[in-house]
PDB file of N, CA and C in Angstrom:
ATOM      1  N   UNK A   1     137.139 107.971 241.589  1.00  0.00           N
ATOM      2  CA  UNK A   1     135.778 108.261 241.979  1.00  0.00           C
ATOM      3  C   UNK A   1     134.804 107.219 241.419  1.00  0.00           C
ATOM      4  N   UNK A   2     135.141 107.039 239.879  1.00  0.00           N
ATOM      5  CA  UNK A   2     134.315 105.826 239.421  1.00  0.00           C
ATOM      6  C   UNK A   2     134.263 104.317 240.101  1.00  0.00           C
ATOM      7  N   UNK A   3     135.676 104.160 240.954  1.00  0.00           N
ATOM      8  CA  UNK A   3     135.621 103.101 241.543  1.00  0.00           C
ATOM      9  C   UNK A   3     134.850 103.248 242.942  1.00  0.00           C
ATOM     10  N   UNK A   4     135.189 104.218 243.526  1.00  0.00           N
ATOM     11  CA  UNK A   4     134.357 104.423 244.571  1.00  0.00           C
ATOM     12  C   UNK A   4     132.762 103.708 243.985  1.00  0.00           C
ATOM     13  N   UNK A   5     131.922 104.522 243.626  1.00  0.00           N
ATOM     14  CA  UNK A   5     130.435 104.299 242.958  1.00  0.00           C
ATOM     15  C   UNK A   5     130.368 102.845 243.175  1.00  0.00           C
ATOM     16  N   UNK A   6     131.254 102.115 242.280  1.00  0.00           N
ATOM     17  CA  UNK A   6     130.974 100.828 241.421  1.00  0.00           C
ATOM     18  C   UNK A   6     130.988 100.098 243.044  1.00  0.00           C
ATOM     19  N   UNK A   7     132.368  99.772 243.820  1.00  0.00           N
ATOM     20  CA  UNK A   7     132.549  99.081 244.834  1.00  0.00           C
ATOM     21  C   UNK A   7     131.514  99.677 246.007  1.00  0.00           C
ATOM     22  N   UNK A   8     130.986 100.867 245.921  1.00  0.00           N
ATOM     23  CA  UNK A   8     129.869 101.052 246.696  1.00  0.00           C
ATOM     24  C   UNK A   8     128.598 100.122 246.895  1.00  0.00           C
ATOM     25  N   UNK A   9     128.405 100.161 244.823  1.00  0.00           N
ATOM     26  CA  UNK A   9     127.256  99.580 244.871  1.00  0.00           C
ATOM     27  C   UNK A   9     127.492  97.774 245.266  1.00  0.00           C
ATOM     28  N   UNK A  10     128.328  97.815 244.529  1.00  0.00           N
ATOM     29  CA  UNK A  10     128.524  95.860 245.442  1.00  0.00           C
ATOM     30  C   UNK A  10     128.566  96.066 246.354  1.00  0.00           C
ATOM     31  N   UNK A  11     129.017  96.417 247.414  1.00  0.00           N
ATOM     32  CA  UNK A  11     128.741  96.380 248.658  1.00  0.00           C
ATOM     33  C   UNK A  11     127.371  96.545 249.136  1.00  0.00           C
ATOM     34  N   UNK A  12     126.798  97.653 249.092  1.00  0.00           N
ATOM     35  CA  UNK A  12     125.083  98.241 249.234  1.00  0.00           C
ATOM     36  C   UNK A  12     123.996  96.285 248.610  1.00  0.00           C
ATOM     37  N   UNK A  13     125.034  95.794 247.378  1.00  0.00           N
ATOM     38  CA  UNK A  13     124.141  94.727 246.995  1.00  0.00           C
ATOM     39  C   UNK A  13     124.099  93.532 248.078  1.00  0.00           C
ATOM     40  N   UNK A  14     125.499  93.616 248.590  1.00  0.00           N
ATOM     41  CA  UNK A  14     125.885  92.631 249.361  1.00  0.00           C
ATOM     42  C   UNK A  14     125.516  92.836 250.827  1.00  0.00           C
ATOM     43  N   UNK A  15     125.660  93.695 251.025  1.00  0.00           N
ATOM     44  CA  UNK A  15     124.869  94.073 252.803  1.00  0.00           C
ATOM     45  C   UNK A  15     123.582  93.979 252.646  1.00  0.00           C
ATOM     46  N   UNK A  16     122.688  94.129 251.421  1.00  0.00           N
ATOM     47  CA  UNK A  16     121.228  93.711 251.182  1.00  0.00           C
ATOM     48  C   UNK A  16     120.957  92.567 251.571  1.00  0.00           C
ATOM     49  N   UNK A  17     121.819  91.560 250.606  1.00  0.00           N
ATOM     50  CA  UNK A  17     121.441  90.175 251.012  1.00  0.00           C
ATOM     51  C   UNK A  17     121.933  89.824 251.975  1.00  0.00           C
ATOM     52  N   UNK A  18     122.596  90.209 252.903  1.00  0.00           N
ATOM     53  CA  UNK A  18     123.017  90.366 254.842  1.00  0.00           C
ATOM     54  C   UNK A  18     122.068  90.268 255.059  1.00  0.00           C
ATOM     55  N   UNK A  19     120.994  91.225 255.028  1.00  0.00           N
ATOM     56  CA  UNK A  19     119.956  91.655 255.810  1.00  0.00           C
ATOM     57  C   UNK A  19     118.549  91.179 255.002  1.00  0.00           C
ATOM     58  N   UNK A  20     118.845  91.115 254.157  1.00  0.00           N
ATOM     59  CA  UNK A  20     117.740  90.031 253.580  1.00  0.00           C
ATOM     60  C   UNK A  20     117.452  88.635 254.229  1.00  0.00           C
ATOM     61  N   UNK A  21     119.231  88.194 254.468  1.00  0.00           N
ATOM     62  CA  UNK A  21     118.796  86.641 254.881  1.00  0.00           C
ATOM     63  C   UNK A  21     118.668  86.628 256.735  1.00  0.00           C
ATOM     64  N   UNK A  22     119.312  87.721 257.146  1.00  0.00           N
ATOM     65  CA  UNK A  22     118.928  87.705 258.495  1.00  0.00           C
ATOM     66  C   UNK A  22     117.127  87.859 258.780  1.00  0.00           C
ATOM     67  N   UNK A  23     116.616  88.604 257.918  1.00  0.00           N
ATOM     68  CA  UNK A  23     115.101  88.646 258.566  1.00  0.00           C
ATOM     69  C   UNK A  23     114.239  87.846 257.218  1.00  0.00           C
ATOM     70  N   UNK A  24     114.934  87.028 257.011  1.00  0.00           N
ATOM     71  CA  UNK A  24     114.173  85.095 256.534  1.00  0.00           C
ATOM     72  C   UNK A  24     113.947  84.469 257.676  1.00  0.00           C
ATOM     73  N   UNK A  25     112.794  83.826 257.252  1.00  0.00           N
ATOM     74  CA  UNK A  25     111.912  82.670 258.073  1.00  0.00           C
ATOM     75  C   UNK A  25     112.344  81.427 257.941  1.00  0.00           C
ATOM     76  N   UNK A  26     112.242  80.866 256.463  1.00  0.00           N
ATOM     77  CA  UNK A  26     113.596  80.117 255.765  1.00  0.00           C
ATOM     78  C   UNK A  26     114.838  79.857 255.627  1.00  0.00           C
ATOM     79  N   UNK A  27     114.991  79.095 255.529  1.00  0.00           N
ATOM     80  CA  UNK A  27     116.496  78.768 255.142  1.00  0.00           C
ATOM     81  C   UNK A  27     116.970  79.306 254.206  1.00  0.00           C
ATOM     82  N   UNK A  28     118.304  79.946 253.936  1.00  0.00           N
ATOM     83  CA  UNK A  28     118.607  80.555 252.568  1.00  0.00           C
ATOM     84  C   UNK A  28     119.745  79.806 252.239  1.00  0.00           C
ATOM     85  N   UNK A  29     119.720  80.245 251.396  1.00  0.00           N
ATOM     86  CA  UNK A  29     121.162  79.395 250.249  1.00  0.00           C
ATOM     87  C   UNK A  29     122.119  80.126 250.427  1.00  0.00           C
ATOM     88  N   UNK A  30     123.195  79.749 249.915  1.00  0.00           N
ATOM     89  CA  UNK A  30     125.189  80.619 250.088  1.00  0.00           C
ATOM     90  C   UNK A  30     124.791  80.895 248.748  1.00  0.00           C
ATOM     91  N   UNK A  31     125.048  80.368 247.505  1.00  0.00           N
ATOM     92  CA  UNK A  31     125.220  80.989 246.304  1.00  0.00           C
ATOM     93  C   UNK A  31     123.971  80.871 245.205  1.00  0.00           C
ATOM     94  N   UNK A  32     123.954  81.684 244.328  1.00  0.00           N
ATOM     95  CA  UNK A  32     122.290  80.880 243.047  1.00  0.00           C
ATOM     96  C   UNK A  32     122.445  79.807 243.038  1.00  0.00           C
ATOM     97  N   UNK A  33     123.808  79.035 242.815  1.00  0.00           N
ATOM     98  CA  UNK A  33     123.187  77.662 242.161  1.00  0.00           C
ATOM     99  C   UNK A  33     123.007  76.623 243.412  1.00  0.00           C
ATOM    100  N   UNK A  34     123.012  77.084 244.616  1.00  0.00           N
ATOM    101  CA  UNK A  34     122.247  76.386 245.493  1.00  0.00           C
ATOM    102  C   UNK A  34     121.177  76.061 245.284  1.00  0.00           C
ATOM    103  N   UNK A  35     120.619  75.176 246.099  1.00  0.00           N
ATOM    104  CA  UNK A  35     119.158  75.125 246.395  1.00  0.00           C
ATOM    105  C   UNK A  35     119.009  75.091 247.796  1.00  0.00           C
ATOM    106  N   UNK A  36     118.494  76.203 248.343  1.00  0.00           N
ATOM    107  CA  UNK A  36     118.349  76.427 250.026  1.00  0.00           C
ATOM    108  C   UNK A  36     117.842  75.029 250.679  1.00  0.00           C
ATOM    109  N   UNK A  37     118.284  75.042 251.786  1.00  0.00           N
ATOM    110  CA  UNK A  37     117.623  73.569 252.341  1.00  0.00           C
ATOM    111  C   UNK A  37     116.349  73.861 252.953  1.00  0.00           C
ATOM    112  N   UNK A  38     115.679  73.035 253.037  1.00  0.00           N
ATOM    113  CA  UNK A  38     114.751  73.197 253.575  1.00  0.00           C
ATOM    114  C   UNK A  38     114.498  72.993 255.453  1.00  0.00           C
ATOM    115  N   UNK A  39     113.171  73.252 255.855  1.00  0.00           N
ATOM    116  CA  UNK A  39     113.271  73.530 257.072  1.00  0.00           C
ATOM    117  C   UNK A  39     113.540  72.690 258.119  1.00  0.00           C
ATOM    118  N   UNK A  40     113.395  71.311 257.526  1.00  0.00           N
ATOM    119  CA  UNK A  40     113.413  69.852 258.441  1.00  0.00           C
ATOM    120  C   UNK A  40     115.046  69.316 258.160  1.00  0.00           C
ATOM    121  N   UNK A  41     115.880  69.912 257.114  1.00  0.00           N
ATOM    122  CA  UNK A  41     117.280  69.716 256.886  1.00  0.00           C
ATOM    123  C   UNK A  41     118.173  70.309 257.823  1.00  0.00           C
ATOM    124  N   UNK A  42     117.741  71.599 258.693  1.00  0.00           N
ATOM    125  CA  UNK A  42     118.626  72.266 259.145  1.00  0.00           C
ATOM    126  C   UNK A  42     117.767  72.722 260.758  1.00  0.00           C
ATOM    127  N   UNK A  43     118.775  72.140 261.683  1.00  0.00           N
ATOM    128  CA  UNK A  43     118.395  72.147 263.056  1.00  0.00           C
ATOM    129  C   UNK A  43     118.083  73.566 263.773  1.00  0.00           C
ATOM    130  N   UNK A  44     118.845  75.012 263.142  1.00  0.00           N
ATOM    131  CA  UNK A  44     118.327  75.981 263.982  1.00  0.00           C
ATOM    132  C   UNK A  44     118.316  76.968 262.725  1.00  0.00           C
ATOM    133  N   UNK A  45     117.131  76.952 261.890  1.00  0.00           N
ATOM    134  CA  UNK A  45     117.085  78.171 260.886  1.00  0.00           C
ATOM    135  C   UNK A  45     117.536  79.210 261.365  1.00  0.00           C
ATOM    136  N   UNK A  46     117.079  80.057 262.583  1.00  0.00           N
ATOM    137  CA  UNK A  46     117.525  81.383 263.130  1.00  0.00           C
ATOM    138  C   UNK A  46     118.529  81.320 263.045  1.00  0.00           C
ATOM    139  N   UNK A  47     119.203  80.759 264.059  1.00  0.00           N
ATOM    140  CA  UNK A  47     120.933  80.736 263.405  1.00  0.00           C
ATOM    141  C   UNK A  47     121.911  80.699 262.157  1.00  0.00           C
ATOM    142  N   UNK A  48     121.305  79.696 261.098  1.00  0.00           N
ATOM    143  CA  UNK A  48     121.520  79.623 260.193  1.00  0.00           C
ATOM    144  C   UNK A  48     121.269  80.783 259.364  1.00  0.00           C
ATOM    145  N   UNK A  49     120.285  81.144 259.579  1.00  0.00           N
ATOM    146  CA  UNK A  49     119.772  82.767 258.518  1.00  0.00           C
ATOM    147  C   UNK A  49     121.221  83.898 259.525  1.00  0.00           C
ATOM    148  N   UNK A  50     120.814  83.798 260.511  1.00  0.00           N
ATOM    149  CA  UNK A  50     121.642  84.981 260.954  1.00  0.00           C
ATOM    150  C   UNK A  50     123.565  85.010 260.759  1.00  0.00           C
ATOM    151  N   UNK A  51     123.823  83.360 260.559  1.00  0.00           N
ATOM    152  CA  UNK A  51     125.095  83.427 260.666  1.00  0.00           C
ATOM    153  C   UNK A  51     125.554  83.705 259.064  1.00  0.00           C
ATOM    154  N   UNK A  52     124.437  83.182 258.407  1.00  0.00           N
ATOM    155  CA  UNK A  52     125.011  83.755 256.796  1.00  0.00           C
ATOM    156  C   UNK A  52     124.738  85.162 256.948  1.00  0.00           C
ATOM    157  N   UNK A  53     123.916  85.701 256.793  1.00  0.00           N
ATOM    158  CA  UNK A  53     123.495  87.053 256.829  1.00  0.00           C
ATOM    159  C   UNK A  53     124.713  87.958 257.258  1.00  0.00           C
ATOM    160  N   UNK A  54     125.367  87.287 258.490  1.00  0.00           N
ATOM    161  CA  UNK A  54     126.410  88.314 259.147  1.00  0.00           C
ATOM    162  C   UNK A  54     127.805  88.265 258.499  1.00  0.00           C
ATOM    163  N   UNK A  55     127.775  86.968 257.377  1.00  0.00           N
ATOM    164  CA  UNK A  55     128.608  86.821 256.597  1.00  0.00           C
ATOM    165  C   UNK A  55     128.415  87.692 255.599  1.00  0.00           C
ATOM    166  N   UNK A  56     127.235  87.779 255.005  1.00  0.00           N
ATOM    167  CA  UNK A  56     127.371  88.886 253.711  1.00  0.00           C
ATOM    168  C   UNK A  56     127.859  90.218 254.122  1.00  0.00           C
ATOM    169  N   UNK A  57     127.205  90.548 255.426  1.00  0.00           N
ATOM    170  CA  UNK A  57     126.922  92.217 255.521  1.00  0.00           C
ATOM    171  C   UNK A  57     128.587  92.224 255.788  1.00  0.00           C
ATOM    172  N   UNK A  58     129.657  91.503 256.995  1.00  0.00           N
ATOM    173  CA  UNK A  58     131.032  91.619 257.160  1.00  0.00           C
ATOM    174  C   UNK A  58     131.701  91.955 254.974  1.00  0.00           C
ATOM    175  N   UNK A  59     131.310  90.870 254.353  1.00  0.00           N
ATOM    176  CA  UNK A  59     131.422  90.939 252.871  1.00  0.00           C
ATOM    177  C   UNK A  59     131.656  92.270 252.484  1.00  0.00           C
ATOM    178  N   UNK A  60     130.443  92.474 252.654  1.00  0.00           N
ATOM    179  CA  UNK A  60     130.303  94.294 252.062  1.00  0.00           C
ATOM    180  C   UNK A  60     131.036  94.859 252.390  1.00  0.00           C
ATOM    181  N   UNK A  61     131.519  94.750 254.223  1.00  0.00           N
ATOM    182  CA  UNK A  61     131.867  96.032 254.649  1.00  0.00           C
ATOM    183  C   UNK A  61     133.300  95.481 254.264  1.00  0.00           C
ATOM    184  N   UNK A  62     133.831  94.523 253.918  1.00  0.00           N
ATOM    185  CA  UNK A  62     135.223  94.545 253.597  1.00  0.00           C
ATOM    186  C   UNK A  62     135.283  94.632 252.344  1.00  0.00           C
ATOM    187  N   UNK A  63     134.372  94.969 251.689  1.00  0.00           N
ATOM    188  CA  UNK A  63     134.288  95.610 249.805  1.00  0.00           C
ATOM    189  C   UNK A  63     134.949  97.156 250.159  1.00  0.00           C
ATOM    190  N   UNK A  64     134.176  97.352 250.831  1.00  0.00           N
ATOM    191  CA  UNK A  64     134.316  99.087 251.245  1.00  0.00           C
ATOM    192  C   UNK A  64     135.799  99.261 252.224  1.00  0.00           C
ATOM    193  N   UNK A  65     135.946  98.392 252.885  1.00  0.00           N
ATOM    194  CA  UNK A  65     137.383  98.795 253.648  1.00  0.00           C
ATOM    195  C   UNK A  65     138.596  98.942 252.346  1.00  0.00           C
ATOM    196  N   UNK A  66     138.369  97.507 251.496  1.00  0.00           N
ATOM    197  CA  UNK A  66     139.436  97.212 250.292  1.00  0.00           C
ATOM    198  C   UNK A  66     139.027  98.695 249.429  1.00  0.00           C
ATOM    199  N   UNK A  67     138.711  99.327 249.260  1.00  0.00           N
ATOM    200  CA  UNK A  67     138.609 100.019 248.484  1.00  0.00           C
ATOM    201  C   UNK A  67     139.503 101.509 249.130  1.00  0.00           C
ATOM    202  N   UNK A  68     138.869 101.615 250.271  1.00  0.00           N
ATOM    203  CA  UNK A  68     139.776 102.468 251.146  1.00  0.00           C
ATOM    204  C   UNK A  68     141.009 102.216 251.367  1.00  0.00           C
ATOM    205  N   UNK A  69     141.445 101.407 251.358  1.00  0.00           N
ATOM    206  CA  UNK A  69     142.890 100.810 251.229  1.00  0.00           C
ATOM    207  C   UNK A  69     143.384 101.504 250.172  1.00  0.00           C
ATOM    208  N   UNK A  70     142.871 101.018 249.130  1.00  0.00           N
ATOM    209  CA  UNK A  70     143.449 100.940 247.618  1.00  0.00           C
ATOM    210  C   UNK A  70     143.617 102.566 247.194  1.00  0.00           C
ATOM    211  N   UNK A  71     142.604 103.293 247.671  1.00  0.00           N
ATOM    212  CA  UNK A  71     142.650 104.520 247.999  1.00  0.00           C
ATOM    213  C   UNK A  71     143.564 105.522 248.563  1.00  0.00           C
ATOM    214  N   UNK A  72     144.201 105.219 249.659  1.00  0.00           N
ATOM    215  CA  UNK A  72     144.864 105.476 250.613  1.00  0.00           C
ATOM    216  C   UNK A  72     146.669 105.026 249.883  1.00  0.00           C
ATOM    217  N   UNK A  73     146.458 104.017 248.951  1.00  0.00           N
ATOM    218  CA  UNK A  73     147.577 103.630 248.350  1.00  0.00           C
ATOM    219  C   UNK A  73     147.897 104.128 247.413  1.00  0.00           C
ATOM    220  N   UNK A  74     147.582 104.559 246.703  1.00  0.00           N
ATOM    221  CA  UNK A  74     147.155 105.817 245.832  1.00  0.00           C
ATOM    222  C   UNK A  74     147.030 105.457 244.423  1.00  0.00           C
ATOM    223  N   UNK A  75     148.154 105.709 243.485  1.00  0.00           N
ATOM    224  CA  UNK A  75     147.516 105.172 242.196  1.00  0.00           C
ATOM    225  C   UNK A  75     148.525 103.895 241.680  1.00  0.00           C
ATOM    226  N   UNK A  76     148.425 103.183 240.733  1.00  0.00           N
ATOM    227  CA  UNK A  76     149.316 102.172 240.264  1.00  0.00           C
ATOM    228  C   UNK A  76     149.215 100.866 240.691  1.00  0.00           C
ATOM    229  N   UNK A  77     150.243  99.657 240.425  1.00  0.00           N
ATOM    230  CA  UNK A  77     149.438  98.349 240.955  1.00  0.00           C
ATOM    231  C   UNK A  77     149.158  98.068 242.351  1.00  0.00           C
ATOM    232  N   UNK A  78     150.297  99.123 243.374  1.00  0.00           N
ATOM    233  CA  UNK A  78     149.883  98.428 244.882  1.00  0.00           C
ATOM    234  C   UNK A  78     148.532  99.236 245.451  1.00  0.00           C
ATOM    235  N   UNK A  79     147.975  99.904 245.061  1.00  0.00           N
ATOM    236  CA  UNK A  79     146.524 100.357 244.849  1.00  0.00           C
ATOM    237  C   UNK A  79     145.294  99.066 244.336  1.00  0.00           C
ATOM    238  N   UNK A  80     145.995  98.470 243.200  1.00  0.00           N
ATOM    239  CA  UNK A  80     144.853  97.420 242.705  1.00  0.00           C
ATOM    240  C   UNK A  80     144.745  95.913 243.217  1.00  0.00           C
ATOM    241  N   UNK A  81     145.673  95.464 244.324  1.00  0.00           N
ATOM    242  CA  UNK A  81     145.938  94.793 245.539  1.00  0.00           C
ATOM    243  C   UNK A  81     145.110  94.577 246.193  1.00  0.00           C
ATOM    244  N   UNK A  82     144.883  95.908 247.181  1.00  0.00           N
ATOM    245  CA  UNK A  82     143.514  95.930 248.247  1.00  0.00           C
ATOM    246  C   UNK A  82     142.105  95.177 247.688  1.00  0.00           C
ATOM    247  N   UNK A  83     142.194  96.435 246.583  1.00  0.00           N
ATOM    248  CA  UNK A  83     141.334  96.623 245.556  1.00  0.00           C
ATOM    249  C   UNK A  83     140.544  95.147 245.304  1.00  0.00           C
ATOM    250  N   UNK A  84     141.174  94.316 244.808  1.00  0.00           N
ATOM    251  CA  UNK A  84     141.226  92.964 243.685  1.00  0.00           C
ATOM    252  C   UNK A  84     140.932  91.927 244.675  1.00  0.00           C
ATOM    253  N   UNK A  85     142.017  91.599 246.265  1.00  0.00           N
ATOM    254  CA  UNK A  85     142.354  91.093 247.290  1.00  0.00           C
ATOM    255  C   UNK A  85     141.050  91.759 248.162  1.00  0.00           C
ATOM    256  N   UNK A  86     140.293  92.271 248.394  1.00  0.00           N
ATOM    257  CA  UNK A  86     139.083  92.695 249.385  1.00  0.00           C
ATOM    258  C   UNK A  86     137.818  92.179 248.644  1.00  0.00           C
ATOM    259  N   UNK A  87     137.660  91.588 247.294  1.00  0.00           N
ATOM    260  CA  UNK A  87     137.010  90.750 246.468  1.00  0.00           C
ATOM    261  C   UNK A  87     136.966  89.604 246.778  1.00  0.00           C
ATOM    262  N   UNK A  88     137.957  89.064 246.036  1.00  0.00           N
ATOM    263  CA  UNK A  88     138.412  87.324 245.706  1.00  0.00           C
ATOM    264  C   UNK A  88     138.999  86.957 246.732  1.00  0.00           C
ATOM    265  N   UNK A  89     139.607  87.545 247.517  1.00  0.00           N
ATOM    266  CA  UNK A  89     140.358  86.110 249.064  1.00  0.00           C
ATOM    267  C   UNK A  89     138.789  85.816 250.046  1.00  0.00           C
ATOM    268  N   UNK A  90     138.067  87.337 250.486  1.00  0.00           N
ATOM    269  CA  UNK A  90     136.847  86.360 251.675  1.00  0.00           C
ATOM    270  C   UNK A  90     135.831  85.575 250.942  1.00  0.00           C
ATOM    271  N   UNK A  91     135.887  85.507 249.503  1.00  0.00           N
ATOM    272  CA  UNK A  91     135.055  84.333 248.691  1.00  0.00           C
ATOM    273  C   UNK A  91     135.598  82.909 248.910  1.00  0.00           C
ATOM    274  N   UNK A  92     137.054  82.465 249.221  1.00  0.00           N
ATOM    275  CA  UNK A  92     137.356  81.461 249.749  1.00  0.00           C
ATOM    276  C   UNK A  92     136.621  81.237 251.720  1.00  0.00           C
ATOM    277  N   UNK A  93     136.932  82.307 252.086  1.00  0.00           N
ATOM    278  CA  UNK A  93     136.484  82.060 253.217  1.00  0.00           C
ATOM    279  C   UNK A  93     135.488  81.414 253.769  1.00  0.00           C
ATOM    280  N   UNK A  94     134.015  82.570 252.724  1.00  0.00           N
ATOM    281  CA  UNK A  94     132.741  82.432 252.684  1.00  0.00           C
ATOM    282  C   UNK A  94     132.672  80.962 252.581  1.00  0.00           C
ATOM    283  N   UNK A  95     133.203  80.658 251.570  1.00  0.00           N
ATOM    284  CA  UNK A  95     132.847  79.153 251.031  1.00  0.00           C
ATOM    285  C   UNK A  95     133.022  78.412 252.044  1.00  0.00           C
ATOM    286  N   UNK A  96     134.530  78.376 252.751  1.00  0.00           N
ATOM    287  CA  UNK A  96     134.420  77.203 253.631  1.00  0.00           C
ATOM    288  C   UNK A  96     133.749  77.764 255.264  1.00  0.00           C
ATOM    289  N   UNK A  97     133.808  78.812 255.276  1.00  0.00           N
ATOM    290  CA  UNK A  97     132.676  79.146 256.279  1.00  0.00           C
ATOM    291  C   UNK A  97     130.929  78.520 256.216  1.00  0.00           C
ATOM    292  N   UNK A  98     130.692  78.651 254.997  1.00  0.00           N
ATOM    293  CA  UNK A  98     129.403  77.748 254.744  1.00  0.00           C
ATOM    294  C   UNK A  98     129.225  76.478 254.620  1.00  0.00           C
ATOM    295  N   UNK A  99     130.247  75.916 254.512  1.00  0.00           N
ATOM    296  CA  UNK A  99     130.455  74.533 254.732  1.00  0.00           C
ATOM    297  C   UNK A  99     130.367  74.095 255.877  1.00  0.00           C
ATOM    298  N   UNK A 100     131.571  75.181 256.782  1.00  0.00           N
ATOM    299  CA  UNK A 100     131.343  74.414 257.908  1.00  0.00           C
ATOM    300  C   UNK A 100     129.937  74.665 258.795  1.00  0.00           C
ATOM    301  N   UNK A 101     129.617  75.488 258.488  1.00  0.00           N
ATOM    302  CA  UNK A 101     127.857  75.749 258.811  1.00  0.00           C
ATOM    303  C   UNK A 101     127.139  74.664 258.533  1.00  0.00           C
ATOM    304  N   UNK A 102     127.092  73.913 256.974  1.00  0.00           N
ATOM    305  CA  UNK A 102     126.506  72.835 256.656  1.00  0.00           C
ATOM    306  C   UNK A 102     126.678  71.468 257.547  1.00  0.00           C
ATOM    307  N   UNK A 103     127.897  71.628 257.924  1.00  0.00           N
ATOM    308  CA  UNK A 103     128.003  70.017 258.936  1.00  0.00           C
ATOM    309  C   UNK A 103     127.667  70.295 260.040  1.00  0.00           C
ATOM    310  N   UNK A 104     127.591  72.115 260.832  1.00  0.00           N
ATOM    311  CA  UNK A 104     126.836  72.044 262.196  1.00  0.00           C
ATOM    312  C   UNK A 104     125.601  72.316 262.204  1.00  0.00           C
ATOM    313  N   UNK A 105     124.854  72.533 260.993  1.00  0.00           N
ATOM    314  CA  UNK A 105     123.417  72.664 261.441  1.00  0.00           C
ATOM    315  C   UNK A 105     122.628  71.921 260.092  1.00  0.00           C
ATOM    316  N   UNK A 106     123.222  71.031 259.685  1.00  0.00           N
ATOM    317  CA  UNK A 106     122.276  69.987 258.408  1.00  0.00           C
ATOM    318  C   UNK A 106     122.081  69.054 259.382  1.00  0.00           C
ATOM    319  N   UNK A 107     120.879  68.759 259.370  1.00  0.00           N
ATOM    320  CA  UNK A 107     120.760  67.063 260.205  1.00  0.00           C
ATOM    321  C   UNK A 107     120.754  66.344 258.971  1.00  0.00           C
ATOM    322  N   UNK A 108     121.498  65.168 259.358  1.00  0.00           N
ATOM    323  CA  UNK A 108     122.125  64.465 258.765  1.00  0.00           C
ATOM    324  C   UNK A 108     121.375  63.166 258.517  1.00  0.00           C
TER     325      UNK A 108
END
């Protein structure tokens, strides 16, 4: 149950900033230690806000699927799998998903 809560709230944090960066005017950044580009760097902000955005909120909702998994698996390590694996593998993704965002919409 305690895990439920906890992976709730990352998720709830992470579908925020979904929908945070979808209804930006601006450009937003992938991680803090970015520095968002600015508006003359990047050829279609709308897009750009919306395609990260749809990246976080998918994020979340696969916080919450992994957890249901892990759930459904019941107790012991193939439970902490989903769990651990619905975290740390779409953070590789993200990353090179934002990359490749960076070479189709940075003017160069």
């Amino acid at each position: 149950m305690i895990s439920g809560v906890i992976y709730g709230f990352v998720a709830l944090i992470m579908i925020g900033i979904g929908i945070s960066q979808l209804k930006s005017e601006k450009p937003v950044g992938f991680y803090t230690g970015e520095k968002p580009p600015s508006r003359d760097d990047i050829s279609d902000v709308k897009q750009w806000n919306r395609k990260h955005g749809t990246m976080w909120i998918l994020y979340g909702m696969i916080i919450v699927i992994s957890w249901i998994c892990g759930c459904i698996l019941g107790d012991g390590i193939v439970a902490v799998v989903p769990l651990i694996g619905g975290v740390i593998i779409p953070l590789g993704f993200m990353i090179w998903y934002h990359h490749s965002l960076t070479g189709k919409y940075k003017i160069k």
